[in-house]
PDB file of N, CA and C in Angstrom:
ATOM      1  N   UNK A   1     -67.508  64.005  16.418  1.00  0.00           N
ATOM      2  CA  UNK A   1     -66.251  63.322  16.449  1.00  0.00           C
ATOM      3  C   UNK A   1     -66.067  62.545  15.144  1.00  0.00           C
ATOM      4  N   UNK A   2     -65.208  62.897  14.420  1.00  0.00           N
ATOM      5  CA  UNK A   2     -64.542  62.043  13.152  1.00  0.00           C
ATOM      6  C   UNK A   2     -63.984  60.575  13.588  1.00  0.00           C
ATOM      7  N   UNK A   3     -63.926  59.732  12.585  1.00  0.00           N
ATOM      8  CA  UNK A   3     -63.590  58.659  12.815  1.00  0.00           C
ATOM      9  C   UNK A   3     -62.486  57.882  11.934  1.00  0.00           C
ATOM     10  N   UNK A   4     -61.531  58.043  12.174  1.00  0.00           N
ATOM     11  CA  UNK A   4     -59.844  57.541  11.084  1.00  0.00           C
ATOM     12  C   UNK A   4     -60.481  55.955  10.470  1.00  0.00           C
ATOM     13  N   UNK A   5     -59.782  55.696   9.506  1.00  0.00           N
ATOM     14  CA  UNK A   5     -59.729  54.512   8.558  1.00  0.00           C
ATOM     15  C   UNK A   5     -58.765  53.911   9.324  1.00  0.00           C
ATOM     16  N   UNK A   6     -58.005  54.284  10.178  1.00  0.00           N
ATOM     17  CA  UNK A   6     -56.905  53.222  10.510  1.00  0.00           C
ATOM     18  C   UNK A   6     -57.135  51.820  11.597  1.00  0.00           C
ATOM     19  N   UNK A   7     -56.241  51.105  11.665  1.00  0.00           N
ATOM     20  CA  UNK A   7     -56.261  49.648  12.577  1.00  0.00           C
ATOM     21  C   UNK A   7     -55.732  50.617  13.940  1.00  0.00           C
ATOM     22  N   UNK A   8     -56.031  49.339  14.854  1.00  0.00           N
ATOM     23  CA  UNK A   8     -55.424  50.126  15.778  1.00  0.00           C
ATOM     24  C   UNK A   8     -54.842  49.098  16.673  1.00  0.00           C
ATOM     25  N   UNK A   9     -53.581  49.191  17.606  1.00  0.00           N
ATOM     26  CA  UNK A   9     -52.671  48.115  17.452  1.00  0.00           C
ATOM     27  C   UNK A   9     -52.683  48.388  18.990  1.00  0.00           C
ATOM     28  N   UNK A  10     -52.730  47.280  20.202  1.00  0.00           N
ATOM     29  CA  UNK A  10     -52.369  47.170  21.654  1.00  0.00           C
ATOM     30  C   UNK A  10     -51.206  46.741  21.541  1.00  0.00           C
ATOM     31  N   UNK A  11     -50.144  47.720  21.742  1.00  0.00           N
ATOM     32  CA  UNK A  11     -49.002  47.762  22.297  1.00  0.00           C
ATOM     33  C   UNK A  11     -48.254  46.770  23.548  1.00  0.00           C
ATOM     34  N   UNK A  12     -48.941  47.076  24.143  1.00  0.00           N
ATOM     35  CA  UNK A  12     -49.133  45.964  25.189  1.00  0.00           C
ATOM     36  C   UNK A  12     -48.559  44.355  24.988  1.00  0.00           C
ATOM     37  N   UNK A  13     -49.190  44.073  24.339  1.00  0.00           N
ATOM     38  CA  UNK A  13     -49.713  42.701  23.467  1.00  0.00           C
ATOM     39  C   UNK A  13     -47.901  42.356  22.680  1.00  0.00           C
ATOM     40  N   UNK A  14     -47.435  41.533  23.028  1.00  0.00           N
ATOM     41  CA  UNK A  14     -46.354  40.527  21.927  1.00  0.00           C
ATOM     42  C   UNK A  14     -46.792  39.652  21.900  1.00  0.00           C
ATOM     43  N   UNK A  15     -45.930  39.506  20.003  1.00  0.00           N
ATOM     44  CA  UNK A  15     -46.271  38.811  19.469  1.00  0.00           C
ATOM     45  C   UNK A  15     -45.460  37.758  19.199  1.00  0.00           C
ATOM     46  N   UNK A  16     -45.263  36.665  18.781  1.00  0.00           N
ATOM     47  CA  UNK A  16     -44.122  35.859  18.446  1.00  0.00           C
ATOM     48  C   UNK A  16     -43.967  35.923  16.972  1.00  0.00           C
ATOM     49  N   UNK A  17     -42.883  36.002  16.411  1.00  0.00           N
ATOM     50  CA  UNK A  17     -42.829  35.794  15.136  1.00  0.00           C
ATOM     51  C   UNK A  17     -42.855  34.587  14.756  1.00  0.00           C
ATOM     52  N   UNK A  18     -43.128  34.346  13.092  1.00  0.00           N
ATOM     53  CA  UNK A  18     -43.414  32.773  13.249  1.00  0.00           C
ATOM     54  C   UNK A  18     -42.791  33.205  11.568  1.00  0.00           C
ATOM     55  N   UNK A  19     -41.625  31.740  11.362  1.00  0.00           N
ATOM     56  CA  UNK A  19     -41.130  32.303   9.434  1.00  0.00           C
ATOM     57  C   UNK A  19     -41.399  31.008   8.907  1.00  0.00           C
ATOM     58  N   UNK A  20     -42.146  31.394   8.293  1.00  0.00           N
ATOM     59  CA  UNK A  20     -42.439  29.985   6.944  1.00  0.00           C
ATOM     60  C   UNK A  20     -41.478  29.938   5.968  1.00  0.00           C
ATOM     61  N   UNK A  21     -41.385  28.232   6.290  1.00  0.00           N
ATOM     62  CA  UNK A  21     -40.273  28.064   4.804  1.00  0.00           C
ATOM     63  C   UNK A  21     -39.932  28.954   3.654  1.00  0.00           C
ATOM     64  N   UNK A  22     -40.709  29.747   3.160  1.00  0.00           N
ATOM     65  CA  UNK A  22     -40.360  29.838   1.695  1.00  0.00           C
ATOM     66  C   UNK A  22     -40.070  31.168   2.187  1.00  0.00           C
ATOM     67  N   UNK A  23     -40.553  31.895   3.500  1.00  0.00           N
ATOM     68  CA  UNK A  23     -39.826  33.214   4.170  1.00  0.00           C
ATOM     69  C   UNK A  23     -38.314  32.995   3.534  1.00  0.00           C
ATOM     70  N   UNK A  24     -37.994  31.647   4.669  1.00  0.00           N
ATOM     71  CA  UNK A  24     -36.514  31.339   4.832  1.00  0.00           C
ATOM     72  C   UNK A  24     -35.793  31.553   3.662  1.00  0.00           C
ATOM     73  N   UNK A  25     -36.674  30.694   2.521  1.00  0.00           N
ATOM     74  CA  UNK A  25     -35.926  30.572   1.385  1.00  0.00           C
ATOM     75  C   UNK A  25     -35.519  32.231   1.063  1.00  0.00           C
ATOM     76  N   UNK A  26     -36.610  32.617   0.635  1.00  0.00           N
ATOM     77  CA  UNK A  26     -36.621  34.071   0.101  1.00  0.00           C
ATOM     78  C   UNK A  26     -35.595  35.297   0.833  1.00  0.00           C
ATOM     79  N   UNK A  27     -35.082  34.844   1.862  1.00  0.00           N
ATOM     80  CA  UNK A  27     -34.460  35.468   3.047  1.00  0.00           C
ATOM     81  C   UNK A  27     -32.877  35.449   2.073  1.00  0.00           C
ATOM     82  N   UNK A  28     -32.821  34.119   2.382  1.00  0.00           N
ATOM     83  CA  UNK A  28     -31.785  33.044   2.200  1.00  0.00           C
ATOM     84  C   UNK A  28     -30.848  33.734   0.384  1.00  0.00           C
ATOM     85  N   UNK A  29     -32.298  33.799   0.028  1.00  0.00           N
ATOM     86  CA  UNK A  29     -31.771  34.407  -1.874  1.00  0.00           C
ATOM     87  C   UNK A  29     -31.431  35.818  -1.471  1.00  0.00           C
ATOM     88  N   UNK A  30     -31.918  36.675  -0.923  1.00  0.00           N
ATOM     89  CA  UNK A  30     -31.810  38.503  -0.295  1.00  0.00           C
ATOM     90  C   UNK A  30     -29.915  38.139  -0.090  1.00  0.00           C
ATOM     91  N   UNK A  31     -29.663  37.753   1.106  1.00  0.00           N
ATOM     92  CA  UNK A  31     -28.716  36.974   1.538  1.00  0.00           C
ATOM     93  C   UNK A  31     -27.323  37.067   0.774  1.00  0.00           C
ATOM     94  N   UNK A  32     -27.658  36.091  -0.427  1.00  0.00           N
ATOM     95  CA  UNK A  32     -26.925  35.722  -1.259  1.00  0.00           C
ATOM     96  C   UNK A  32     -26.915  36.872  -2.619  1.00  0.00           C
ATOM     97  N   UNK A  33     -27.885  37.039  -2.896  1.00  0.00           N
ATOM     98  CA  UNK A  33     -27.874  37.912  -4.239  1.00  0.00           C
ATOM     99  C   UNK A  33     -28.128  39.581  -3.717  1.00  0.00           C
ATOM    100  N   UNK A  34     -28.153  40.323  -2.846  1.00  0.00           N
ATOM    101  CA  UNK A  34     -28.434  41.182  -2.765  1.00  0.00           C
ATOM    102  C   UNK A  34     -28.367  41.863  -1.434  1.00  0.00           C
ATOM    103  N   UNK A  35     -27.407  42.119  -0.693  1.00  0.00           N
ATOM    104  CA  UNK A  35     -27.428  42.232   1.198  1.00  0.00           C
ATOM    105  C   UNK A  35     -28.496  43.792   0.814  1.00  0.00           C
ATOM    106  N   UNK A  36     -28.322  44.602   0.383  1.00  0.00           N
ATOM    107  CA  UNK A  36     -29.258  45.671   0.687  1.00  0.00           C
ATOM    108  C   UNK A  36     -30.289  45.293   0.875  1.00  0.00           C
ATOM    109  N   UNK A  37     -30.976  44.895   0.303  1.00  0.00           N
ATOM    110  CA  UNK A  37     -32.242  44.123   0.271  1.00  0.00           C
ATOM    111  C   UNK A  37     -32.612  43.519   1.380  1.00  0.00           C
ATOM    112  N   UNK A  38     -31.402  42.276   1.159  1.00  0.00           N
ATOM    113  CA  UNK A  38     -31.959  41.386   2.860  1.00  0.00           C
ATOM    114  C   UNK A  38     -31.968  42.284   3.949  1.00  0.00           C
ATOM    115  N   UNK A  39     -30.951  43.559   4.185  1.00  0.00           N
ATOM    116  CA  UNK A  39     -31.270  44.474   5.355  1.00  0.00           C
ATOM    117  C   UNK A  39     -32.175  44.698   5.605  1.00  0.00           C
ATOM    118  N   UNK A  40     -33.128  45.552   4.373  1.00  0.00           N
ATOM    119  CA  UNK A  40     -34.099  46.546   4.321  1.00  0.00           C
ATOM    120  C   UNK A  40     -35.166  45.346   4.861  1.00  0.00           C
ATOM    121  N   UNK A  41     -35.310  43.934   4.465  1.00  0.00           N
ATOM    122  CA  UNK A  41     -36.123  43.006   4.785  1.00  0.00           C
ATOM    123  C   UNK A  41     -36.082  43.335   6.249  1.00  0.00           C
ATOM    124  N   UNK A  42     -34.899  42.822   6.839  1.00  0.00           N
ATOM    125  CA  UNK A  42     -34.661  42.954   8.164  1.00  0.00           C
ATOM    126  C   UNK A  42     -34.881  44.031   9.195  1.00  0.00           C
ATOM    127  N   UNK A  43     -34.873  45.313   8.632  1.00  0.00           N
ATOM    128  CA  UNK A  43     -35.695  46.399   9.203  1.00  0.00           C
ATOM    129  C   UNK A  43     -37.161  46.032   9.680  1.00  0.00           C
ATOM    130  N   UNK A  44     -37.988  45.747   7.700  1.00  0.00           N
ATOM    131  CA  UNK A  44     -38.847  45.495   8.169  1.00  0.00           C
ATOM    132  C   UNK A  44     -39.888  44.614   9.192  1.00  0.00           C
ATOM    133  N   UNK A  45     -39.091  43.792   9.115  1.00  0.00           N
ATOM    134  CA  UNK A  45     -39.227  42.411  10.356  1.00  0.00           C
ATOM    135  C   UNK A  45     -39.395  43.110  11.239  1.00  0.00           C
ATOM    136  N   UNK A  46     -38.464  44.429  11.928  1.00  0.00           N
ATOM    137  CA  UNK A  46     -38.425  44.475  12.709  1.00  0.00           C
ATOM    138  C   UNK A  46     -39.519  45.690  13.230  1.00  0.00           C
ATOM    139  N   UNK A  47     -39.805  46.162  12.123  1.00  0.00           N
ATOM    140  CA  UNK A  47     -40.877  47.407  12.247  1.00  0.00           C
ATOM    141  C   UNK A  47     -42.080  46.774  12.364  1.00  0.00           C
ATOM    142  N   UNK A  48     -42.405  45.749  11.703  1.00  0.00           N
ATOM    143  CA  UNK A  48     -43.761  44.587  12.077  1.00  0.00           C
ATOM    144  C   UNK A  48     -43.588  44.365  12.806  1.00  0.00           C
ATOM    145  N   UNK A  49     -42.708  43.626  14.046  1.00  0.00           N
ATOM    146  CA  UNK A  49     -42.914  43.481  15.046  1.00  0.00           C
ATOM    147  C   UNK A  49     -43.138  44.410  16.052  1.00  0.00           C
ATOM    148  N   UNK A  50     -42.914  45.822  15.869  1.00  0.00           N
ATOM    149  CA  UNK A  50     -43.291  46.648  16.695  1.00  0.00           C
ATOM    150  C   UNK A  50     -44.636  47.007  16.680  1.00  0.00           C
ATOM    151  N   UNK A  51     -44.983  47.056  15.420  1.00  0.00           N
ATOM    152  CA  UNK A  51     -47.011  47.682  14.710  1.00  0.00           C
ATOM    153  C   UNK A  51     -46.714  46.899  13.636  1.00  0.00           C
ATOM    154  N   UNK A  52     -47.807  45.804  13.780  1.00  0.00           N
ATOM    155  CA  UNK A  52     -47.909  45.420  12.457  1.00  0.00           C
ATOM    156  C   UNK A  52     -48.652  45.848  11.377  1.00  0.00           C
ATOM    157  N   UNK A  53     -49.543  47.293  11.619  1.00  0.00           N
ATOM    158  CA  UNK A  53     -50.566  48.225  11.054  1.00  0.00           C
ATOM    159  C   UNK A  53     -49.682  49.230  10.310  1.00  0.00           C
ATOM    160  N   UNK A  54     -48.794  49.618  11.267  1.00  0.00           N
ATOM    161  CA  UNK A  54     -48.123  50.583  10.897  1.00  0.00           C
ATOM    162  C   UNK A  54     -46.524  51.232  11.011  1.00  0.00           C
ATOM    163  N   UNK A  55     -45.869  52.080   9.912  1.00  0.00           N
ATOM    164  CA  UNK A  55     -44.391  52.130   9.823  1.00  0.00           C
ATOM    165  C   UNK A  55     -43.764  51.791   8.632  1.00  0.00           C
ATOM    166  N   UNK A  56     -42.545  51.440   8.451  1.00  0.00           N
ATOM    167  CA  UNK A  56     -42.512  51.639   7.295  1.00  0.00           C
ATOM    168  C   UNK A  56     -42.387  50.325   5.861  1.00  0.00           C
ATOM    169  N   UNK A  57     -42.366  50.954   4.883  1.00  0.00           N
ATOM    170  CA  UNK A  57     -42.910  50.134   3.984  1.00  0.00           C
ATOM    171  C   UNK A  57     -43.890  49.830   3.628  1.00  0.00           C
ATOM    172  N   UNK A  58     -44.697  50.991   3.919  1.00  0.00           N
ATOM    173  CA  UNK A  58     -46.500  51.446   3.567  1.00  0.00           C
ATOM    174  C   UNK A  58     -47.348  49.916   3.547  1.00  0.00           C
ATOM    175  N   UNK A  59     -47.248  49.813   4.755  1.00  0.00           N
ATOM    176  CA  UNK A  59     -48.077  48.451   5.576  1.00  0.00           C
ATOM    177  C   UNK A  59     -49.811  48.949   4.702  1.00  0.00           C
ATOM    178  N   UNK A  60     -49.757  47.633   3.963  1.00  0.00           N
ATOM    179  CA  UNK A  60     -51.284  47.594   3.090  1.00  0.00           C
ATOM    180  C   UNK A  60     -52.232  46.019   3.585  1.00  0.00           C
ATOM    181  N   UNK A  61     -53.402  46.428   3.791  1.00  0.00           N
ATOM    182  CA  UNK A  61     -53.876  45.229   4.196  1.00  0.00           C
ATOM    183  C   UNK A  61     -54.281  44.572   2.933  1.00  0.00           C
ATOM    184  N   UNK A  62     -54.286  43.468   2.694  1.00  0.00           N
ATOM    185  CA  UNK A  62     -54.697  42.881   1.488  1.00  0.00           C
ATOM    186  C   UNK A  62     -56.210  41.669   1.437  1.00  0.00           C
ATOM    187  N   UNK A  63     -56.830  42.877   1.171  1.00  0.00           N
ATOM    188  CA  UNK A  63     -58.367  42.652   1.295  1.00  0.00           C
ATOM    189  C   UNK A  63     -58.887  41.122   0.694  1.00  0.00           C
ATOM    190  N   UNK A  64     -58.374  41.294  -0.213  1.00  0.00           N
ATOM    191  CA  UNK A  64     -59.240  40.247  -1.507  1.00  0.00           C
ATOM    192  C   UNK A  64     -58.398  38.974  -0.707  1.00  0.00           C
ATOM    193  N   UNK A  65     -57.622  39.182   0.117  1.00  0.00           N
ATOM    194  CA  UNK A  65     -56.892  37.568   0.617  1.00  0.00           C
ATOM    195  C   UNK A  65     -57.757  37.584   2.338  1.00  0.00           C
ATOM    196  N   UNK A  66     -57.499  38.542   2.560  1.00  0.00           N
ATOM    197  CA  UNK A  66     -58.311  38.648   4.725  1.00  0.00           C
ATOM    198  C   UNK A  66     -57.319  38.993   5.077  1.00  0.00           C
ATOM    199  N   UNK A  67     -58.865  39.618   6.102  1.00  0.00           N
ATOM    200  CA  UNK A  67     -57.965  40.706   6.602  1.00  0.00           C
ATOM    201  C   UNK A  67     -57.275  40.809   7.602  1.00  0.00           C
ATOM    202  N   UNK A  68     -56.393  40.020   8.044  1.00  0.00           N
ATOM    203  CA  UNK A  68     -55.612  39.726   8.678  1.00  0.00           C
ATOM    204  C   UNK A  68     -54.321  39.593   7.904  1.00  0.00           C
ATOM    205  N   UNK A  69     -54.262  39.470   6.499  1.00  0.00           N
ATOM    206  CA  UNK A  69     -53.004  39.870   5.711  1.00  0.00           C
ATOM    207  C   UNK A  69     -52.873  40.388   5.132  1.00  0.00           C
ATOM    208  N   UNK A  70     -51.514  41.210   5.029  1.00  0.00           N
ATOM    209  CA  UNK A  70     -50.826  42.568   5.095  1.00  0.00           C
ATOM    210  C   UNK A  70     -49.487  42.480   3.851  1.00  0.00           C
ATOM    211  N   UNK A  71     -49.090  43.353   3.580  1.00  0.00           N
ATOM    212  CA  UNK A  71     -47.565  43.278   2.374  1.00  0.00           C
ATOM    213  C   UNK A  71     -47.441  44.442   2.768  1.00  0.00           C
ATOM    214  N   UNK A  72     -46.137  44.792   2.901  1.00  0.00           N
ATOM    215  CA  UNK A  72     -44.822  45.712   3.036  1.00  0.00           C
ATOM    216  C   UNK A  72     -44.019  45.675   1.378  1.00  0.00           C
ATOM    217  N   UNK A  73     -44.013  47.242   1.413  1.00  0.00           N
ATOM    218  CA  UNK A  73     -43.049  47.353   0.289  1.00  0.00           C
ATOM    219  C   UNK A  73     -41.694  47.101   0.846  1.00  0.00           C
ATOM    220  N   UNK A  74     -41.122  46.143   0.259  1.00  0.00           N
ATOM    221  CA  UNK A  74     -39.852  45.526   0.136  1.00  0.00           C
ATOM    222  C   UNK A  74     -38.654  46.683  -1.072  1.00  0.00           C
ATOM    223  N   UNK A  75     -39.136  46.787  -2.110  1.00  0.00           N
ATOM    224  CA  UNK A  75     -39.017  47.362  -3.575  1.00  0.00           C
ATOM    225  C   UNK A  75     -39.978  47.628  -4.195  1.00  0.00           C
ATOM    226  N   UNK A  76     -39.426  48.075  -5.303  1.00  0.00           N
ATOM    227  CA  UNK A  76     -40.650  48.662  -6.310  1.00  0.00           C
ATOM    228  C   UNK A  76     -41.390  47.102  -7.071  1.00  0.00           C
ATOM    229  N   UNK A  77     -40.660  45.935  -7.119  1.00  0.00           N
ATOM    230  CA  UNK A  77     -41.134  44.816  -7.401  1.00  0.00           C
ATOM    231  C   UNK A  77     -41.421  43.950  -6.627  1.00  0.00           C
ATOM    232  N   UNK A  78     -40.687  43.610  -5.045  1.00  0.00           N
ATOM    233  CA  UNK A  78     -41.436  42.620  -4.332  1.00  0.00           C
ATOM    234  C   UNK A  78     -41.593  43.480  -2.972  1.00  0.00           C
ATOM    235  N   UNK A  79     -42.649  42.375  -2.283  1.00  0.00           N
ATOM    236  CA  UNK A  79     -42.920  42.923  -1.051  1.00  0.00           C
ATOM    237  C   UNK A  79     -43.336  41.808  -0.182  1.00  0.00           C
ATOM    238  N   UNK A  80     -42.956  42.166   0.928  1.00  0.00           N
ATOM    239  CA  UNK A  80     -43.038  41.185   2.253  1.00  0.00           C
ATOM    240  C   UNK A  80     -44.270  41.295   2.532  1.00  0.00           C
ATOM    241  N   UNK A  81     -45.036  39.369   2.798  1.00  0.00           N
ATOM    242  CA  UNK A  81     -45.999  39.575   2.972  1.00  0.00           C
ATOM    243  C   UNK A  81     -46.140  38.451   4.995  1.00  0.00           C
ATOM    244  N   UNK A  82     -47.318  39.347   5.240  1.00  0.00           N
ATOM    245  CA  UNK A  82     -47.120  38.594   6.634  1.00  0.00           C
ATOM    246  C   UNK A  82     -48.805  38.561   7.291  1.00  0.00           C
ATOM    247  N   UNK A  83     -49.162  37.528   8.218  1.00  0.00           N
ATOM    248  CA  UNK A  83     -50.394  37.550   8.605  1.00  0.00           C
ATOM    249  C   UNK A  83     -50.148  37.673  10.217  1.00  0.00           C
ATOM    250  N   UNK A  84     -51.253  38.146  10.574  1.00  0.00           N
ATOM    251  CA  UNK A  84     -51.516  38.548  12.135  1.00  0.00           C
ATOM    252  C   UNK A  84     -52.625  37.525  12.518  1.00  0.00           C
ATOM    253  N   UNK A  85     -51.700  36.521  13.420  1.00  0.00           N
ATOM    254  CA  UNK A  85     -52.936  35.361  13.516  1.00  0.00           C
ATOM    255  C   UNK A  85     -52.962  35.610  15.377  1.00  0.00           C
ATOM    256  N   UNK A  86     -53.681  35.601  15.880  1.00  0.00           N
ATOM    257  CA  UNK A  86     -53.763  35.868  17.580  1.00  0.00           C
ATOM    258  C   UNK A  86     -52.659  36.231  18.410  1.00  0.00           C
ATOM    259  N   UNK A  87     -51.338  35.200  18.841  1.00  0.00           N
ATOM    260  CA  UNK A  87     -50.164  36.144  18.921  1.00  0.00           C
ATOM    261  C   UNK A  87     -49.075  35.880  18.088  1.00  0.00           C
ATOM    262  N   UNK A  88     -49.436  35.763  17.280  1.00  0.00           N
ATOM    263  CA  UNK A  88     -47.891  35.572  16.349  1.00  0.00           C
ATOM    264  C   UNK A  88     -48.486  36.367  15.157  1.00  0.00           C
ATOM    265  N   UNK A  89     -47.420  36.602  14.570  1.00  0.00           N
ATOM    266  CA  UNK A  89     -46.597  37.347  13.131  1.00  0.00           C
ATOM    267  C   UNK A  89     -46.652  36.742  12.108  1.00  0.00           C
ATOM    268  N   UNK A  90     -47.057  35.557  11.162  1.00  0.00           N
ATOM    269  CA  UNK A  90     -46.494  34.791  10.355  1.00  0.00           C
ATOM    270  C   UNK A  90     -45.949  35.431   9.083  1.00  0.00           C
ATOM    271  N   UNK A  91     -44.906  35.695   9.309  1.00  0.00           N
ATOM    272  CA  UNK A  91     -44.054  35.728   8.360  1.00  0.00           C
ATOM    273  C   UNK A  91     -44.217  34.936   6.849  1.00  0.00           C
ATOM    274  N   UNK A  92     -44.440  35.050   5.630  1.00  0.00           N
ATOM    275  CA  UNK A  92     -45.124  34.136   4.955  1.00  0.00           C
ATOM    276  C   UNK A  92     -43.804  34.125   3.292  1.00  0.00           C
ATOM    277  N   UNK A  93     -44.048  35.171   2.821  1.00  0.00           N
ATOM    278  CA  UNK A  93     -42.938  35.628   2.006  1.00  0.00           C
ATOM    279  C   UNK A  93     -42.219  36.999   2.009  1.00  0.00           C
ATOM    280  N   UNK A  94     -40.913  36.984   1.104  1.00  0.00           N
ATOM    281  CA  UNK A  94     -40.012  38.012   0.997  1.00  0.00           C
ATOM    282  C   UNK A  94     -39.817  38.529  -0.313  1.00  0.00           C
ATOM    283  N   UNK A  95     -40.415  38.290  -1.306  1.00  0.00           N
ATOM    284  CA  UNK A  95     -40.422  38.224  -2.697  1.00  0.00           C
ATOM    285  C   UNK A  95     -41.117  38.289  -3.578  1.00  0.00           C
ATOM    286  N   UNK A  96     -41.329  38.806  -4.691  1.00  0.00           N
ATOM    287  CA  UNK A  96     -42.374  38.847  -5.458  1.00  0.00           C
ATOM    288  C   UNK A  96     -43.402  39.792  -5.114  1.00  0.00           C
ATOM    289  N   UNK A  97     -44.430  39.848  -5.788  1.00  0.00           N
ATOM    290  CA  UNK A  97     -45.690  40.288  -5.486  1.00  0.00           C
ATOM    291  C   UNK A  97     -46.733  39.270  -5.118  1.00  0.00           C
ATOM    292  N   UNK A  98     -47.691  39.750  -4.462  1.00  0.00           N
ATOM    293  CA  UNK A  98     -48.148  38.302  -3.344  1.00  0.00           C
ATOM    294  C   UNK A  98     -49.170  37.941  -4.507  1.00  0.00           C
TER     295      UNK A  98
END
């Protein structure tokens, strides 16, 4: 029996989302300077909340920080970054590279 590299996510299980200030902010600028953007954000919100492992915006875990946090391609320059803390989502930023 082979064994996948992937996470593996209980469905079961909700989570609460949780948005940190500078989410907001970063939301807030999408918003104002750019609605495509803030959509595509808003997808992704919503695809993390379904699997936060997996879907779209090539969900990457980001090792060198723990592993419990993750970035979503947002664009080719920023990406949404978010942590999986027991049941919540934290939402952390929308911008930049982490």
């Amino acid at each position: 029996m082979s064994h996948k590299n992937t996470l593996s996510f209980n469905h079961n299980t909700q989570k609460d989302p949780v948005f940190q200030p500078e989410f907001k902010d970063d939301l807030k600028y999408w918003v104002k300077t750019d609605r495509k953007t803030a959509v595509r954000v808003f997808r992704l919100i919503e695809s993390v909340m379904r699997d936060p492992y997996q879907g779209m915006g090539k969900p990457v875990i980001l090792k060198s920080l723990g592993s419990a946090i993750l970035s979503r391609r947002i664009t080719q320059e920023h990406r949404l970054v978010y942590v999986v803390v027991n049941d919540q989502i934290v939402f952390a930023q929308a911008r930049y590279l982490y």
